[in-house]
Structures are given as structure tokens and as C-alpha cells.
PDB file of N, CA and C in Angstrom:
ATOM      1  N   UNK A   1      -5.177   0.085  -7.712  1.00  0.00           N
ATOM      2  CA  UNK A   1      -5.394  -1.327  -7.503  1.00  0.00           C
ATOM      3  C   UNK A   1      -4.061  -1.993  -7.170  1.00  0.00           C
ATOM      4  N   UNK A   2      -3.754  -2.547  -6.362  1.00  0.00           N
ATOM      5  CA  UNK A   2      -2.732  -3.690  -5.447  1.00  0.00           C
ATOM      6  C   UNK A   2      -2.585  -4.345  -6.644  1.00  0.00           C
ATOM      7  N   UNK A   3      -0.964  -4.678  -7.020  1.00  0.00           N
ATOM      8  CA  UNK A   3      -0.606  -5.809  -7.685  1.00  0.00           C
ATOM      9  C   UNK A   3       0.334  -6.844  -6.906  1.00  0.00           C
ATOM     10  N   UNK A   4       0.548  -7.948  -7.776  1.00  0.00           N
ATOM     11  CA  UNK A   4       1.050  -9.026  -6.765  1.00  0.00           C
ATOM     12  C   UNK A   4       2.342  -9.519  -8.020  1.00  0.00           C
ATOM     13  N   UNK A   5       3.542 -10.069  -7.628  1.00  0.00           N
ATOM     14  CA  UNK A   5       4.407 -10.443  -8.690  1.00  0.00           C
ATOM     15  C   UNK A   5       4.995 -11.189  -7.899  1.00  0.00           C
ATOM     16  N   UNK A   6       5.261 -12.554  -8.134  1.00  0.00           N
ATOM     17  CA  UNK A   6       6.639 -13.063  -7.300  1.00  0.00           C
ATOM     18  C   UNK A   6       7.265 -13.379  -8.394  1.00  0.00           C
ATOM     19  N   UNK A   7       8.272 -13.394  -7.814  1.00  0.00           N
ATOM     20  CA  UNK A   7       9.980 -13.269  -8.455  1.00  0.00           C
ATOM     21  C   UNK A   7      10.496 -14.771  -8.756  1.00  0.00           C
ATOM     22  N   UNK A   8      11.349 -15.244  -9.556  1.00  0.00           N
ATOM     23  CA  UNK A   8      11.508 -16.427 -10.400  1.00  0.00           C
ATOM     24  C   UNK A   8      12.658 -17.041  -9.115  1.00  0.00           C
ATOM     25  N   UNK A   9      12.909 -18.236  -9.411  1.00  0.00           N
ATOM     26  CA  UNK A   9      13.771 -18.829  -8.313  1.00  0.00           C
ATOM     27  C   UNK A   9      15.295 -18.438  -8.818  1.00  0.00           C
ATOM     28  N   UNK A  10      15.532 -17.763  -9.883  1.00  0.00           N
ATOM     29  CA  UNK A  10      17.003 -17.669  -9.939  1.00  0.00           C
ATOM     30  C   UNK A  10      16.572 -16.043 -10.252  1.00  0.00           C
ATOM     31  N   UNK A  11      17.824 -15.242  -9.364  1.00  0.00           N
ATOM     32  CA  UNK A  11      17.811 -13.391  -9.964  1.00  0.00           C
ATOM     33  C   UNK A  11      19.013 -13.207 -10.384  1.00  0.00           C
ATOM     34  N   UNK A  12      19.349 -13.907 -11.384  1.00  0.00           N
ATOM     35  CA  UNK A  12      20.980 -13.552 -11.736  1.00  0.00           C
ATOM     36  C   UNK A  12      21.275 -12.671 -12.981  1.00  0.00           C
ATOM     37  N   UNK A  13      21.703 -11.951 -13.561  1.00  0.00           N
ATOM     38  CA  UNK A  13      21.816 -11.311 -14.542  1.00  0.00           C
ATOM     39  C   UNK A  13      21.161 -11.733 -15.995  1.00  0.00           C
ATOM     40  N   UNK A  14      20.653 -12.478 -15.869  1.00  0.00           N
ATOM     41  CA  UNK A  14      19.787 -13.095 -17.486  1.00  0.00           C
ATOM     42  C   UNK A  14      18.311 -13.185 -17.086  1.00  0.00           C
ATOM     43  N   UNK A  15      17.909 -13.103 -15.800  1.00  0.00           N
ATOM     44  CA  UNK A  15      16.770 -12.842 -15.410  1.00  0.00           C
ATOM     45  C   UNK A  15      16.426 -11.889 -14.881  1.00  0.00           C
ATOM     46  N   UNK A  16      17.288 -10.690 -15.063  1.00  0.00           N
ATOM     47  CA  UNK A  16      17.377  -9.415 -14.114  1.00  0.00           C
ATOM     48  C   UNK A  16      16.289  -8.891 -15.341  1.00  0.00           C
ATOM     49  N   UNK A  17      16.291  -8.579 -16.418  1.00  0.00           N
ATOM     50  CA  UNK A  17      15.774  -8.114 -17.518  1.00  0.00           C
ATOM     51  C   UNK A  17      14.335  -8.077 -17.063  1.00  0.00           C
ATOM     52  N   UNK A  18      14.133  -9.566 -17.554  1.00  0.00           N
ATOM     53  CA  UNK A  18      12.494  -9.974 -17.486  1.00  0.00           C
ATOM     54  C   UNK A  18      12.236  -9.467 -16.285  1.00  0.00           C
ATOM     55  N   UNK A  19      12.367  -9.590 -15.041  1.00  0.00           N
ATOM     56  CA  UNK A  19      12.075  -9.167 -13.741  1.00  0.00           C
ATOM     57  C   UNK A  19      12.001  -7.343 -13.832  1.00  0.00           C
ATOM     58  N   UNK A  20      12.796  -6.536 -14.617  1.00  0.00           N
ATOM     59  CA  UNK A  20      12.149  -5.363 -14.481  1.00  0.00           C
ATOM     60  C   UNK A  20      11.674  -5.596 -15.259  1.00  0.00           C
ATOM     61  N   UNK A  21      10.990  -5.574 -16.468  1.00  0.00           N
ATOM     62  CA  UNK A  21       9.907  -5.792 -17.073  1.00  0.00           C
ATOM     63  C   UNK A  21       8.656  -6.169 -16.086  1.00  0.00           C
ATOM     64  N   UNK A  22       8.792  -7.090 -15.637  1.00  0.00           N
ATOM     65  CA  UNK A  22       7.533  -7.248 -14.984  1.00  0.00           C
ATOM     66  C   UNK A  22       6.867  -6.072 -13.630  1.00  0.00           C
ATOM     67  N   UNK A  23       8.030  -5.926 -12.957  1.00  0.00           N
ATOM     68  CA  UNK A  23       8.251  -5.053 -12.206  1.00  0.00           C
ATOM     69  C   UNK A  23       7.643  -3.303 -12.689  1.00  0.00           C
ATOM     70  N   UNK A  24       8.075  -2.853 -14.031  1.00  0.00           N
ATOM     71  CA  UNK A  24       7.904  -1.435 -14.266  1.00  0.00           C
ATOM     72  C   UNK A  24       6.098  -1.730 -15.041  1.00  0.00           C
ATOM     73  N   UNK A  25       5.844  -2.994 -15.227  1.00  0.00           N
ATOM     74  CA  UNK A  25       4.576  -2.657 -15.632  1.00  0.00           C
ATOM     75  C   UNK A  25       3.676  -2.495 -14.617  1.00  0.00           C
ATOM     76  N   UNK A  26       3.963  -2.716 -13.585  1.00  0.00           N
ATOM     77  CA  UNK A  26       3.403  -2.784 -11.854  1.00  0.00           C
ATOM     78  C   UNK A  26       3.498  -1.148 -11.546  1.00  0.00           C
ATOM     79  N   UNK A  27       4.212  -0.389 -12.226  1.00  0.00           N
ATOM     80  CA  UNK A  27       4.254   1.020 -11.813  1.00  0.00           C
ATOM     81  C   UNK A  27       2.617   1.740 -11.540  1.00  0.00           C
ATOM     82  N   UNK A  28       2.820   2.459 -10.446  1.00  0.00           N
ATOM     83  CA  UNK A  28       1.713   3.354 -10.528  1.00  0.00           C
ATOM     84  C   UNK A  28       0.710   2.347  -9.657  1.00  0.00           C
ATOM     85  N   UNK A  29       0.770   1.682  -9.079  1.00  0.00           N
ATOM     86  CA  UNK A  29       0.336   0.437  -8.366  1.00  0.00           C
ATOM     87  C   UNK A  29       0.918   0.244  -7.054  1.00  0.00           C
ATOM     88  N   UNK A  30       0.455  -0.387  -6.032  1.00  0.00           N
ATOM     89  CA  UNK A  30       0.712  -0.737  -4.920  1.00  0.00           C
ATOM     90  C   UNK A  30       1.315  -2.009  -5.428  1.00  0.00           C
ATOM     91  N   UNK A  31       2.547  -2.429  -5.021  1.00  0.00           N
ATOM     92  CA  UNK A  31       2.948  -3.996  -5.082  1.00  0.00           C
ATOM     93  C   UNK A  31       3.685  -4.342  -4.076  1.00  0.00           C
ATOM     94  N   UNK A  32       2.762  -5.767  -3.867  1.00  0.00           N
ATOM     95  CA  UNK A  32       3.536  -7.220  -3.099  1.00  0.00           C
ATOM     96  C   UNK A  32       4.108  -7.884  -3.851  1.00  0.00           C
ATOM     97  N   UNK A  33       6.100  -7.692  -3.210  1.00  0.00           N
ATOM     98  CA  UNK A  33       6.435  -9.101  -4.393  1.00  0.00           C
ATOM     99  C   UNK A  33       6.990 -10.318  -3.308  1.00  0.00           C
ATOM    100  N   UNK A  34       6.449 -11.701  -4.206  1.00  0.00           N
ATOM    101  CA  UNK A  34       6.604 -12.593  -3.405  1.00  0.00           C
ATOM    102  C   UNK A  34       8.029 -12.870  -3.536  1.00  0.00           C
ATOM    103  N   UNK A  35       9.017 -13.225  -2.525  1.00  0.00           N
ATOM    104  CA  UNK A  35      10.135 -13.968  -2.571  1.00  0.00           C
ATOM    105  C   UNK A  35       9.978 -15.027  -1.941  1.00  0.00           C
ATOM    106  N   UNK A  36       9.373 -15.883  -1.995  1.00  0.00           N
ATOM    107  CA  UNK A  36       9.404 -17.300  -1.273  1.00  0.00           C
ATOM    108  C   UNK A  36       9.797 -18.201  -1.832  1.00  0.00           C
ATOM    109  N   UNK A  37      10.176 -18.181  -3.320  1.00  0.00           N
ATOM    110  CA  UNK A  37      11.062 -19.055  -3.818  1.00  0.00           C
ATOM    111  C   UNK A  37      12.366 -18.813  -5.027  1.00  0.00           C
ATOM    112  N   UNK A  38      12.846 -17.737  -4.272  1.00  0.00           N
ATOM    113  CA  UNK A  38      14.046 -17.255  -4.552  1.00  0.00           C
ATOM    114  C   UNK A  38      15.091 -18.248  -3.787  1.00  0.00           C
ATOM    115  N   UNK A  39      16.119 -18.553  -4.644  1.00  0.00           N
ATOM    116  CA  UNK A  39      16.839 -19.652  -4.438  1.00  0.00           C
ATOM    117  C   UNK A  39      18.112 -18.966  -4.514  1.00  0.00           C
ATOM    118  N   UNK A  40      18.389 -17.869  -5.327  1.00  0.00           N
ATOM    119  CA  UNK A  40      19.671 -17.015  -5.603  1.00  0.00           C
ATOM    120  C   UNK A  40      19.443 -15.696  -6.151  1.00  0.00           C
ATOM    121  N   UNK A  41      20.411 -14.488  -5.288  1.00  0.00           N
ATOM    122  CA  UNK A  41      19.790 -13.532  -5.842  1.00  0.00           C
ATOM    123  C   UNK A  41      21.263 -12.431  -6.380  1.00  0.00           C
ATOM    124  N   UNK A  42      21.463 -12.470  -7.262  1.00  0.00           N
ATOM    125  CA  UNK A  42      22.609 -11.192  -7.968  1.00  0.00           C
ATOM    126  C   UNK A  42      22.547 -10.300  -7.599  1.00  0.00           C
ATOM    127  N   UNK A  43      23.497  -9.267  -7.694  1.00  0.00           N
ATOM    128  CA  UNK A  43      23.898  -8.023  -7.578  1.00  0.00           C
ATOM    129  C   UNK A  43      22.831  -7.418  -8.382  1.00  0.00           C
ATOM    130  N   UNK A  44      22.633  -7.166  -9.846  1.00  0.00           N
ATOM    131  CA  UNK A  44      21.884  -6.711 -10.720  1.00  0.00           C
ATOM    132  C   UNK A  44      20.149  -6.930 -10.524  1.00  0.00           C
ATOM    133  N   UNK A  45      19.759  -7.661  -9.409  1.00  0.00           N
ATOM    134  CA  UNK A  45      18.268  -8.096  -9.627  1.00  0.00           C
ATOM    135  C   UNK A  45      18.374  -7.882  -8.155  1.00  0.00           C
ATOM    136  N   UNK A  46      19.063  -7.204  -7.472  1.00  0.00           N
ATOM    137  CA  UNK A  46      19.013  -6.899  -5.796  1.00  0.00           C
ATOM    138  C   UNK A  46      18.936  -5.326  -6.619  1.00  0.00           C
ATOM    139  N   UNK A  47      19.912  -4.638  -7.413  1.00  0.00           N
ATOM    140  CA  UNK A  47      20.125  -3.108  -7.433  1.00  0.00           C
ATOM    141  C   UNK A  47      18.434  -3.026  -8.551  1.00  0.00           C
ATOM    142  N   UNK A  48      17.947  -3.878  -9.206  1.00  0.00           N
ATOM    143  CA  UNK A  48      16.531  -3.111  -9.957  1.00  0.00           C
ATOM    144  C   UNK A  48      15.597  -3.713  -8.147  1.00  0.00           C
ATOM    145  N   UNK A  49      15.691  -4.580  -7.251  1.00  0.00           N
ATOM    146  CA  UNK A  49      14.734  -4.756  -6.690  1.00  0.00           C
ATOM    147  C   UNK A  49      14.632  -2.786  -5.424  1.00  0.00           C
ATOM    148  N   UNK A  50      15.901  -2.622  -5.152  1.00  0.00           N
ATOM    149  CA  UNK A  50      16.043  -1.122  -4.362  1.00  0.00           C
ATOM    150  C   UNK A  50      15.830   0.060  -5.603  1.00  0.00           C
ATOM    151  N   UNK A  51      16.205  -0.162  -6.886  1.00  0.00           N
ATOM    152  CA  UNK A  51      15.520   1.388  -7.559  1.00  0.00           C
ATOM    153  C   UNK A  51      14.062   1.259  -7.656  1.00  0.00           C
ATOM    154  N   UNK A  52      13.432   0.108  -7.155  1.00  0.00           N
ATOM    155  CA  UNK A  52      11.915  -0.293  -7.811  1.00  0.00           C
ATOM    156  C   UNK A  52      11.476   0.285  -6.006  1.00  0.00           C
ATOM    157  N   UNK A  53      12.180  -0.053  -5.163  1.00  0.00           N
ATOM    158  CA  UNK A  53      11.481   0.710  -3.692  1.00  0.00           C
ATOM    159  C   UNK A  53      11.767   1.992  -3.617  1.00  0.00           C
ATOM    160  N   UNK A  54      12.909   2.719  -4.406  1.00  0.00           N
ATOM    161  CA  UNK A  54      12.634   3.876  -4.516  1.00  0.00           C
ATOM    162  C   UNK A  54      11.915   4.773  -5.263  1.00  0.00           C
ATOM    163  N   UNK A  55      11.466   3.991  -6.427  1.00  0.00           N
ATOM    164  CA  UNK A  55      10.995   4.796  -7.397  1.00  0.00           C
ATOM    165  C   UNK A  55       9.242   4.543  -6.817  1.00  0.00           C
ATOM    166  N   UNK A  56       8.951   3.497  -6.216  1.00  0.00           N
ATOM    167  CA  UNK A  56       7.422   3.697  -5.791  1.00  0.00           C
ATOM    168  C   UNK A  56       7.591   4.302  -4.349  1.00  0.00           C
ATOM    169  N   UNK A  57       8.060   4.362  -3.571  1.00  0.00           N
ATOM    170  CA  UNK A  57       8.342   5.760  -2.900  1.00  0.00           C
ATOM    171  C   UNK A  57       7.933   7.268  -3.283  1.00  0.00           C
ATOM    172  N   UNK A  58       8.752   7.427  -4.169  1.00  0.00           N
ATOM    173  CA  UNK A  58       8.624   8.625  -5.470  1.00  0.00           C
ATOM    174  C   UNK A  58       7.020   8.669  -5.429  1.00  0.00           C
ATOM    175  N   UNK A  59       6.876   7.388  -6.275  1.00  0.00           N
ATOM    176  CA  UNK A  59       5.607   7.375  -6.670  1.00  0.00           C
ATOM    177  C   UNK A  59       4.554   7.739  -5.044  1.00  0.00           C
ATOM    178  N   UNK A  60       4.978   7.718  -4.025  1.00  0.00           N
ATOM    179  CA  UNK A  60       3.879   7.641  -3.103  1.00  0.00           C
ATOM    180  C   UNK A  60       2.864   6.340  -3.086  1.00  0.00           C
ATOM    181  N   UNK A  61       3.219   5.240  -3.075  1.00  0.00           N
ATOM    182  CA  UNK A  61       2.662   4.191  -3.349  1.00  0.00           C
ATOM    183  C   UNK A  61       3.540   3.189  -2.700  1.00  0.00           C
ATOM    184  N   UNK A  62       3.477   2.094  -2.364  1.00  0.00           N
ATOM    185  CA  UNK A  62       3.391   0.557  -1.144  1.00  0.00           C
ATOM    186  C   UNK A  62       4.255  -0.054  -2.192  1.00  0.00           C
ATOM    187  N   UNK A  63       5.232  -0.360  -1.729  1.00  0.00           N
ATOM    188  CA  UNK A  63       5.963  -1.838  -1.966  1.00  0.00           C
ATOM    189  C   UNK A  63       6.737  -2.688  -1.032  1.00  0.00           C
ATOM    190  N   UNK A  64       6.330  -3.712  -1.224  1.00  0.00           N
ATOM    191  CA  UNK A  64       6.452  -4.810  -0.041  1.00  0.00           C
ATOM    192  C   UNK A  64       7.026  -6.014  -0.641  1.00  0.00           C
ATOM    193  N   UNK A  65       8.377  -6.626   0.084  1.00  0.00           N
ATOM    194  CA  UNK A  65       8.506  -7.863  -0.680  1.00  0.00           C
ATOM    195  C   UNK A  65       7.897  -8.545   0.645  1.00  0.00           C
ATOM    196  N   UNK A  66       7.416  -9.669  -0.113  1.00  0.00           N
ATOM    197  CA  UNK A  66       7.248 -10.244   1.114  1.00  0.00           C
ATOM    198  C   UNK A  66       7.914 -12.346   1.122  1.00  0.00           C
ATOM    199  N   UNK A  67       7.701 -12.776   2.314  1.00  0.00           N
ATOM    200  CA  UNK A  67       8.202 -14.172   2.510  1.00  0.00           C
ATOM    201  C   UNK A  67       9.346 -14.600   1.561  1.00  0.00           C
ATOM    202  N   UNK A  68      10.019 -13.822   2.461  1.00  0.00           N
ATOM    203  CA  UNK A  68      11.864 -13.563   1.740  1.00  0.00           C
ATOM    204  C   UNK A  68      12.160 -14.967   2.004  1.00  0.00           C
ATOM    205  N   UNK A  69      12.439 -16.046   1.162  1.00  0.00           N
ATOM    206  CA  UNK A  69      13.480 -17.283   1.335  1.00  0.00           C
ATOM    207  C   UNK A  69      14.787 -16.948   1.992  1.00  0.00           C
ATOM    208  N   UNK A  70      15.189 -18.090   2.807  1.00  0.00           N
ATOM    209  CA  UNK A  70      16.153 -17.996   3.930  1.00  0.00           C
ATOM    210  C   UNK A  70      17.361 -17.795   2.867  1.00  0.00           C
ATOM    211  N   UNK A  71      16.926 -18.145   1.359  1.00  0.00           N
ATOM    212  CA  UNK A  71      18.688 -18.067   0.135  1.00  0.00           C
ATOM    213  C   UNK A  71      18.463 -16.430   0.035  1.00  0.00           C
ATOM    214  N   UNK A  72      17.192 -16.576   0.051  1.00  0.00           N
ATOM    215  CA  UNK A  72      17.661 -14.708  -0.420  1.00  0.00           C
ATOM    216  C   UNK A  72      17.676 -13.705   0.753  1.00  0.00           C
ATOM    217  N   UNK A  73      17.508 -14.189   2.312  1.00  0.00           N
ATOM    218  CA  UNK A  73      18.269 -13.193   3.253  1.00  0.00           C
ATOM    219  C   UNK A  73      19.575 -13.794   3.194  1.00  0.00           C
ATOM    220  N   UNK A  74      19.764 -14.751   2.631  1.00  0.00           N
ATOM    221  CA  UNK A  74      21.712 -14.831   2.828  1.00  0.00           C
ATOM    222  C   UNK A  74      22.226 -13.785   1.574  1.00  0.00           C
ATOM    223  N   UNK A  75      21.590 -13.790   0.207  1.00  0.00           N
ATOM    224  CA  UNK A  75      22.126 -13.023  -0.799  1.00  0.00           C
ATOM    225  C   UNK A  75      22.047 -11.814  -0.389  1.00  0.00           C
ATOM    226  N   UNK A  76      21.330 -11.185   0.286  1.00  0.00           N
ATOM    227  CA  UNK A  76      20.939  -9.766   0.623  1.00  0.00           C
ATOM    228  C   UNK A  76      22.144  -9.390   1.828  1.00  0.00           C
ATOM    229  N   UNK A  77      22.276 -10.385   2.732  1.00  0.00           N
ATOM    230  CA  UNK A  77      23.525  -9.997   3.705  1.00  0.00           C
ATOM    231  C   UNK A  77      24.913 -10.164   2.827  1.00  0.00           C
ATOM    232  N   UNK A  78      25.078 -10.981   2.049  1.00  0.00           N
ATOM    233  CA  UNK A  78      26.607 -10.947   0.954  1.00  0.00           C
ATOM    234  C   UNK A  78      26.402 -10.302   0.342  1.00  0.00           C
ATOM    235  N   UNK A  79      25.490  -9.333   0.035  1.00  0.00           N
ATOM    236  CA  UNK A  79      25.605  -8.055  -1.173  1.00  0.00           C
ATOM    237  C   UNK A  79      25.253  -6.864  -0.166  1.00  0.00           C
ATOM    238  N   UNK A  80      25.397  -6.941   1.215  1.00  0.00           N
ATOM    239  CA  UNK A  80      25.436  -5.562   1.979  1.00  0.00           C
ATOM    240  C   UNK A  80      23.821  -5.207   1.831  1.00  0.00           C
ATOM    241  N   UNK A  81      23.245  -5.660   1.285  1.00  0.00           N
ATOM    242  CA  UNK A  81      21.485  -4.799   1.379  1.00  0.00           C
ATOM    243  C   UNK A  81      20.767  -5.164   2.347  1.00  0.00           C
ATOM    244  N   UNK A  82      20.867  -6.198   3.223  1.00  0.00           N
ATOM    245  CA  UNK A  82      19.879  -6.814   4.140  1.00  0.00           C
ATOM    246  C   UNK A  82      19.485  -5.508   5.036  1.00  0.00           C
ATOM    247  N   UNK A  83      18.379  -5.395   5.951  1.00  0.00           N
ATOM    248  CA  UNK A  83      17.756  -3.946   6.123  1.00  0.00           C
ATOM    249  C   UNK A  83      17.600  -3.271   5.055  1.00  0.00           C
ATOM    250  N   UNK A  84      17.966  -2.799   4.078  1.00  0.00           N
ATOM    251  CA  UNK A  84      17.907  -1.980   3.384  1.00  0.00           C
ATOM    252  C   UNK A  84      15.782  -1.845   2.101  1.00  0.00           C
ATOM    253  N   UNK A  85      16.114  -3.140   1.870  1.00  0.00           N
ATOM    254  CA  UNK A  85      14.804  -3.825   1.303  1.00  0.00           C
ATOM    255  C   UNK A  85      13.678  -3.522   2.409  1.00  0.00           C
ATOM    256  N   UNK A  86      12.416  -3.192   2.251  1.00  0.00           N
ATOM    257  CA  UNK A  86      11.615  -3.084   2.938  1.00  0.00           C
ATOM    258  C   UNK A  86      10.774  -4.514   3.136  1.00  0.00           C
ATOM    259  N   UNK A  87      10.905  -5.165   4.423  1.00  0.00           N
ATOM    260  CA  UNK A  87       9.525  -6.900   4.653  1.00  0.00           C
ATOM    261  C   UNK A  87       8.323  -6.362   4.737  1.00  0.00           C
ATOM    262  N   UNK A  88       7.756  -6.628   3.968  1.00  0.00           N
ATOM    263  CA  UNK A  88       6.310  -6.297   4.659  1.00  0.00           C
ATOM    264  C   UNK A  88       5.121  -7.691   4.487  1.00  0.00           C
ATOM    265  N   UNK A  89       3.840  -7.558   4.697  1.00  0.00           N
ATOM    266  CA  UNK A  89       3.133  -8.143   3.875  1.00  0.00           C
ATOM    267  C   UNK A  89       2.216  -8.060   2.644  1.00  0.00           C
ATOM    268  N   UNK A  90       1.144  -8.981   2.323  1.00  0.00           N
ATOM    269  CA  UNK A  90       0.565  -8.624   1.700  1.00  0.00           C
ATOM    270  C   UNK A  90      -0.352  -6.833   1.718  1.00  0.00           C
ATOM    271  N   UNK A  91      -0.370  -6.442   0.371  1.00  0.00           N
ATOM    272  CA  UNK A  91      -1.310  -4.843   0.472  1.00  0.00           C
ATOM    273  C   UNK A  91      -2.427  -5.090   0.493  1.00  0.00           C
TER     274      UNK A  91
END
């Protein structure tokens, strides 16, 4: 079954936590995560958002962020990841 999670408007190291939390209970699942109102995004909540596309990879299973805010393709190009994250849409 497809899950859906969007992500809080701040990803900075005090919200990196809760965000894998929410994230690893989605395991074993297809997930869309929304970024459309990501406002800022850290180092630490960019590196759990790429082990979470690799590990459902692993898993053989869909993850998609999708409707990336224009703050978080700028955080993703100042932390070197832009391409790297997979766009997709909804599963």
C-alpha cells in the first residue's frame, strides 16, 4: 500500500529526528513525500532524505519526493545533492 508523508517547513537538525521517524515507519511501502512547504533544508535531513532513497531501493519499492519548494532546490544545490534526490510524482 502507497504511503504519503510531507515533510515539516523547517529540516534542520532538531527536526531531522522526528522526520526519520516518520519516514522508517513508511518502510516496506511505496512513498510520496511532499516537499511543497519546505522552507529550509540541513545537511542532516538532506543525508536521512538520500539513505531513505537508498534503502527503499534496497527495498525494491518507489520513493518519490515530490513538489520540491523553490527553498529546498536552493538547499539541495548548496549542499551538492540537487540531481541526486529522485522528482517524481504522486504513486
Amino acid at each position: 500500500m502507497p504511503a504519503d508523508y510531507t515533510l515539516p517547513d523547517v529540516l534542520n537538525t532538531q527536526g531531522a529526528g522526528d522526520m526519520l521517524d516518520a519516514i522508517s515507519a513508511c518502510r516496506g511501502n511505496d512513498l510520496a513525500v511532499d516537499a511543497s512547504g519546505v522552507r529550509h533544508l540541513g545537511a542532516q535531513a538532506m543525508q536521512i532524505l538520500l539513505a531513505a532513497q537508498t534503502t527503499w531501493d534496497v527495498d525494491q519499492k518507489h520513493f518519490h519526493l515530490c513538489n520540491i519548494s523553490d527553498e529546498m532546490r536552493r538547499g539541495l544545490e548548496l549542499l551538492g545533492a540537487d540531481g541526486v534526490l529522485r522528482e517524481g510524482g504522486a504513486i
